[in-house]
C-alpha atoms as a PDB file:
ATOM      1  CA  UNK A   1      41.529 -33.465   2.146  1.00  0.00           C
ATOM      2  CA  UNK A   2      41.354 -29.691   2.721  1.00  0.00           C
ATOM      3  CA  UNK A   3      38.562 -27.115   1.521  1.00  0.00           C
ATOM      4  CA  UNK A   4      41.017 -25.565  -1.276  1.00  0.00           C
ATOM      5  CA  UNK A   5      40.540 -29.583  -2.914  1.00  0.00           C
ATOM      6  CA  UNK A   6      37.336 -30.636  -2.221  1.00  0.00           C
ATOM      7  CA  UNK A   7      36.001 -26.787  -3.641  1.00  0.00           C
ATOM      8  CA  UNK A   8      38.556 -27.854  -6.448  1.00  0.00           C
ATOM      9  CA  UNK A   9      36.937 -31.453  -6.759  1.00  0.00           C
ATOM     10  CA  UNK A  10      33.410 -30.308  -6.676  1.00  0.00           C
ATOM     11  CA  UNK A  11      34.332 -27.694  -9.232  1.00  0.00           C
ATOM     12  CA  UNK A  12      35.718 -30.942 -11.616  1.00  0.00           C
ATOM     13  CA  UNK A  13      32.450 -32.567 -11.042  1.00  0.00           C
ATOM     14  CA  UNK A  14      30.187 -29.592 -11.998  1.00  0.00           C
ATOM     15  CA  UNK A  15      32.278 -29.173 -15.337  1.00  0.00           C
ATOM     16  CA  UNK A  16      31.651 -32.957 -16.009  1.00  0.00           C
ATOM     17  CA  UNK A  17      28.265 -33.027 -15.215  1.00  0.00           C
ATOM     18  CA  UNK A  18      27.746 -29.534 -17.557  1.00  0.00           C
ATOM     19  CA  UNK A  19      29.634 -31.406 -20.534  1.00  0.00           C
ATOM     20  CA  UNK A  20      28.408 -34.441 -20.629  1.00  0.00           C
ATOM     21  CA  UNK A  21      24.847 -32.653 -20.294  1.00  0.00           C
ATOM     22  CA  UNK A  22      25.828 -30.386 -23.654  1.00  0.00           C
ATOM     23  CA  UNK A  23      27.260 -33.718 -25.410  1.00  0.00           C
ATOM     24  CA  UNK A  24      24.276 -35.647 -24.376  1.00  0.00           C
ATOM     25  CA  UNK A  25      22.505 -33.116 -26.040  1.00  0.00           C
ATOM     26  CA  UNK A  26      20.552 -32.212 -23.082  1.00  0.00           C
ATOM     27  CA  UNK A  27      19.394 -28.655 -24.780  1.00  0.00           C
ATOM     28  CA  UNK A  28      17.438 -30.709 -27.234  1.00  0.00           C
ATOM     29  CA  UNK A  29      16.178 -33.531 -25.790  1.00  0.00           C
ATOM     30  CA  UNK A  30      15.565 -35.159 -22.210  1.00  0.00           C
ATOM     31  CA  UNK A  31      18.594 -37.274 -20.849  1.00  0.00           C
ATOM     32  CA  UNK A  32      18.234 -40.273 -19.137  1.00  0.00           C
ATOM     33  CA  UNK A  33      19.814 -40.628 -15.644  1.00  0.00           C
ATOM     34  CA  UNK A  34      21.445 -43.888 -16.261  1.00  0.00           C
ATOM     35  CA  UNK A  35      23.305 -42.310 -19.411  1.00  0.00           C
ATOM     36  CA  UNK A  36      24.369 -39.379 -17.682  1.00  0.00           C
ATOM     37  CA  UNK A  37      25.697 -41.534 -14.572  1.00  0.00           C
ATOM     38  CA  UNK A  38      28.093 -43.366 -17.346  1.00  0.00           C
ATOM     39  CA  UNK A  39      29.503 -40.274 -18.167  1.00  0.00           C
ATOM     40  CA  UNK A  40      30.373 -38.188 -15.146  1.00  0.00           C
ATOM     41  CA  UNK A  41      31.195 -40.654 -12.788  1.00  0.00           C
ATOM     42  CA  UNK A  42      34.986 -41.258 -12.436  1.00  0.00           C
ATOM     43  CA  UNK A  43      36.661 -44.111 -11.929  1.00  0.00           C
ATOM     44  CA  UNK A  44      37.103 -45.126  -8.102  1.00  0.00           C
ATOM     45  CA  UNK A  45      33.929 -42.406  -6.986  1.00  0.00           C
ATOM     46  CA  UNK A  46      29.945 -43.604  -6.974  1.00  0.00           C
ATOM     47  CA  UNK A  47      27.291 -41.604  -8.180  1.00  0.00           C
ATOM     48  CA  UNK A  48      26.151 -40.691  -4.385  1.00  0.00           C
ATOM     49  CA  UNK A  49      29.271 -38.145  -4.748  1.00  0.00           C
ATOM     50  CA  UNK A  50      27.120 -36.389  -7.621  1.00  0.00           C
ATOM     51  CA  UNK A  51      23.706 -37.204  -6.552  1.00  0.00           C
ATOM     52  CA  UNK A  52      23.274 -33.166  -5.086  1.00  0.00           C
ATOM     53  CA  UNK A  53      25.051 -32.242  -8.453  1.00  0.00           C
ATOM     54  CA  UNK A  54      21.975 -33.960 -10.374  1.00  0.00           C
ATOM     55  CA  UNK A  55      18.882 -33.216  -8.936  1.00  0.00           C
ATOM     56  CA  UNK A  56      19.919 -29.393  -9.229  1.00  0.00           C
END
């Protein structure tokens, strides 16, 4: 995989972290970890690909 995809697949992860944060309703309330790992993780990737993602 080259730097123009993975830049391009770390930008799809950011975006799906960010909206299921906002439809979690993270500005209102505290989200739990396990719901949020339901949500952004894609089919075929594990939630060590997102684990810098999270703790920011």
């Amino acid at each position: 995989m080259n730097t123009q995809a993975k830049n391009l697949q770390t930008l799809y992860a950011q975006t799906r972290l960010l909206l299921a944060l906002w439809d979690l309703g993270a500005n209102e309330q505290e989200v739990k970890k396990g719901l949020l790992t339901k949500r952004i993780v894609a089919k075929g990737q594990k939630m060590a690909d997102y684990k810098f993602k999270v703790e920011q």
